[in-house]
Protein backbone atom coordinates (compact mmCIF):
# COMPACT_ATOMS: atom_id res chain seq x y z
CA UNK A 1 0.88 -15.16 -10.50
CA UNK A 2 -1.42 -14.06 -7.88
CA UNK A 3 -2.74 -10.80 -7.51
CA UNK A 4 -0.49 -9.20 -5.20
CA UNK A 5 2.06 -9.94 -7.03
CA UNK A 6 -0.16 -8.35 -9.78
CA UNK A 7 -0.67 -5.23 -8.37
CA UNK A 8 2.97 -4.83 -7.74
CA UNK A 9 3.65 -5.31 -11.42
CA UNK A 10 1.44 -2.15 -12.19
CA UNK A 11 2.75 -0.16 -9.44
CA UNK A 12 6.63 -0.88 -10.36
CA UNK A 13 5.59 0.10 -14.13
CA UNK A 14 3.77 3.37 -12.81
CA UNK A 15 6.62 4.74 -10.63
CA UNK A 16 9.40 4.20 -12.56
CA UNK A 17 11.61 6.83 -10.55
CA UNK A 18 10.97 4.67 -7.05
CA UNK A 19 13.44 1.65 -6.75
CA UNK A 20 11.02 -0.87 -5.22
CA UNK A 21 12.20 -4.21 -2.94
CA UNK A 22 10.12 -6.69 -2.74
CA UNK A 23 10.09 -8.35 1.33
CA UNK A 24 9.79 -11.71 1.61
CA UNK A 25 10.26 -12.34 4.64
CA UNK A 26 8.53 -15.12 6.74
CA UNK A 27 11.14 -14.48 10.29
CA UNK A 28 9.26 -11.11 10.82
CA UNK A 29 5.21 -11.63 10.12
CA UNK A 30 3.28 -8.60 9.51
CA UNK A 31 6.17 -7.13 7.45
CA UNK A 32 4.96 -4.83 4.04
CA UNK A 33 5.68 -6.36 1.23
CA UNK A 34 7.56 -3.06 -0.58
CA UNK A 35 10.56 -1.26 0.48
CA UNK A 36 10.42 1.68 -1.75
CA UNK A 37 13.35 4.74 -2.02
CA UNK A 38 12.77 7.83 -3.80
CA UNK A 39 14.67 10.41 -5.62
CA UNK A 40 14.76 12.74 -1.89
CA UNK A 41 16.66 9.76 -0.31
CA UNK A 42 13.30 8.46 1.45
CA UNK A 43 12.62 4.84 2.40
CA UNK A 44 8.97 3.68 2.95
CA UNK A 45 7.05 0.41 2.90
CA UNK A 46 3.95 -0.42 1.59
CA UNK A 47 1.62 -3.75 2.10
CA UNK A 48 0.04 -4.61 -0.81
CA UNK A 49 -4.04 -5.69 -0.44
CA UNK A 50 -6.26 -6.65 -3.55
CA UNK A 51 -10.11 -6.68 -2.87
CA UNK A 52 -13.40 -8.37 -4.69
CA UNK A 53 -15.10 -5.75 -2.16
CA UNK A 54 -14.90 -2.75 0.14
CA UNK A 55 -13.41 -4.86 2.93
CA UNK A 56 -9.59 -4.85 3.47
CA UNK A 57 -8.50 -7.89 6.11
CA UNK A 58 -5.12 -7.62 7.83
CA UNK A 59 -3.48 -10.44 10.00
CA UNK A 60 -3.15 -9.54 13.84
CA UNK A 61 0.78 -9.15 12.83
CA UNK A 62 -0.01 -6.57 9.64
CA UNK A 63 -2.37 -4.29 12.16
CA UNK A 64 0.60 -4.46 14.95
CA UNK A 65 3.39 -3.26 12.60
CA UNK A 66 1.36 -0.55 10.82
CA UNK A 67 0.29 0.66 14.98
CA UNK A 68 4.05 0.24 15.84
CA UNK A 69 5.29 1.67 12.97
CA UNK A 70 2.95 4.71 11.70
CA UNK A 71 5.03 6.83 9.97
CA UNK A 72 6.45 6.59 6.34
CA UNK A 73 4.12 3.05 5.57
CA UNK A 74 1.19 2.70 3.53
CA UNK A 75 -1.20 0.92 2.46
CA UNK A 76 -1.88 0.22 -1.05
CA UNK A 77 -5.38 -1.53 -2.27
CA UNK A 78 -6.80 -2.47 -5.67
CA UNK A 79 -10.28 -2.92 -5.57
CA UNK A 80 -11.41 -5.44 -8.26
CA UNK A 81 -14.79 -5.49 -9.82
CA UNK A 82 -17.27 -4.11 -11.77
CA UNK A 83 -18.34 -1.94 -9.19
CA UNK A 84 -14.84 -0.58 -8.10
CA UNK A 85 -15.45 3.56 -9.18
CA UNK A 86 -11.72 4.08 -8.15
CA UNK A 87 -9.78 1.17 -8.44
CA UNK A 88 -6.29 2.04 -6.49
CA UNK A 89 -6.22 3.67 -3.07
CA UNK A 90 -3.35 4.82 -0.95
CA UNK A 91 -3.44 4.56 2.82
CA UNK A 92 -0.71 5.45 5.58
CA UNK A 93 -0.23 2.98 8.00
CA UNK A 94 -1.29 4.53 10.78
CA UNK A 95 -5.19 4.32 9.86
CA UNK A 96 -4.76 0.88 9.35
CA UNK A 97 -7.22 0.29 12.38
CA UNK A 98 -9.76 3.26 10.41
CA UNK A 99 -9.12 1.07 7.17
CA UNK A 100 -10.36 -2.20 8.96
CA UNK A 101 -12.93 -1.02 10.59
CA UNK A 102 -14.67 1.09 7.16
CA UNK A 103 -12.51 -0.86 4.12
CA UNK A 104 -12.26 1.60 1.26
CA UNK A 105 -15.18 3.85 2.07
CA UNK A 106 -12.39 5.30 4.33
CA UNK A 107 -10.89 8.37 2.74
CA UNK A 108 -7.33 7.44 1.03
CA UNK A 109 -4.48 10.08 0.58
CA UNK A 110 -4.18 9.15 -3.29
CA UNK A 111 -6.44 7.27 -5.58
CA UNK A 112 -4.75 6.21 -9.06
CA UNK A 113 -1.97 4.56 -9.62
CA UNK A 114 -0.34 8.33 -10.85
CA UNK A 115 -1.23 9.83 -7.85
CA UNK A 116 0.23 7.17 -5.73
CA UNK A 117 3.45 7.77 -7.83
CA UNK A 118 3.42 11.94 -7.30
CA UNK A 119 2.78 10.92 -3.71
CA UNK A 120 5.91 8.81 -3.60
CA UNK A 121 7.82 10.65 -5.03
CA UNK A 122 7.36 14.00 -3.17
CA UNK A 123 7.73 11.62 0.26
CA UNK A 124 10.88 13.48 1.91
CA UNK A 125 10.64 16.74 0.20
């Protein structure tokens, strides 16, 4: 199992009121890998990014369908590591370019996997 698929093991388990899709898709590159819907009737996506460091990369396709696409996507990171203070941070989409350019020294809208689940679960309130 690798550690995407991982991470999206301990998010499903943390937000148990978000129905989750997983998007494996390989006709559309640069698609998230979650479809998520809440309890408000709210769709999202989120692309999925585990990290030995602070640095995040993104494929050309990833950075043009967060910029074409900024509202309701996100950008969820584990950072692995001895080192990693706060291991889960939440991004929207559209600082995808910020989030490249600083990795997770950039300020996230959550940190914690709980937080991320408050967060999508208010999403559409």
């Amino acid at each position: 199992m690798g550690p995407e698929q991982k991470l999206y093991k301990k998010l499903k388990a943390k937000t148990p009121k978000i129905i989750w899709n997983r998007i494996e898709n390989l006709a559309i590159p640069g698609m998230p890998d979650l479809l998520g819907y809440n309890t408000n009737g709210h769709f999202f996506t989120v692309e999925l990014k585990v990290t030995k460091g602070r640095k995040l990369k993104f494929s050309p396709h990833q950075i043009s369908f967060h910029v074409t696409h900024p509202n309701n996507t996100f950008i969820l990171a584990e950072a692995l590591g001895p080192r990693a203070t706060n291991r889960f941070h939440l991004y929207r989409g559209s600082r995808i370019m910020e989030l490249e350019a600083c990795g997770l020294k950039l300020e996230a809208c959550s940190l914690g996997l709980d937080a991320c689940n408050l967060f999508f679960e208010k999403l559409g309130a």
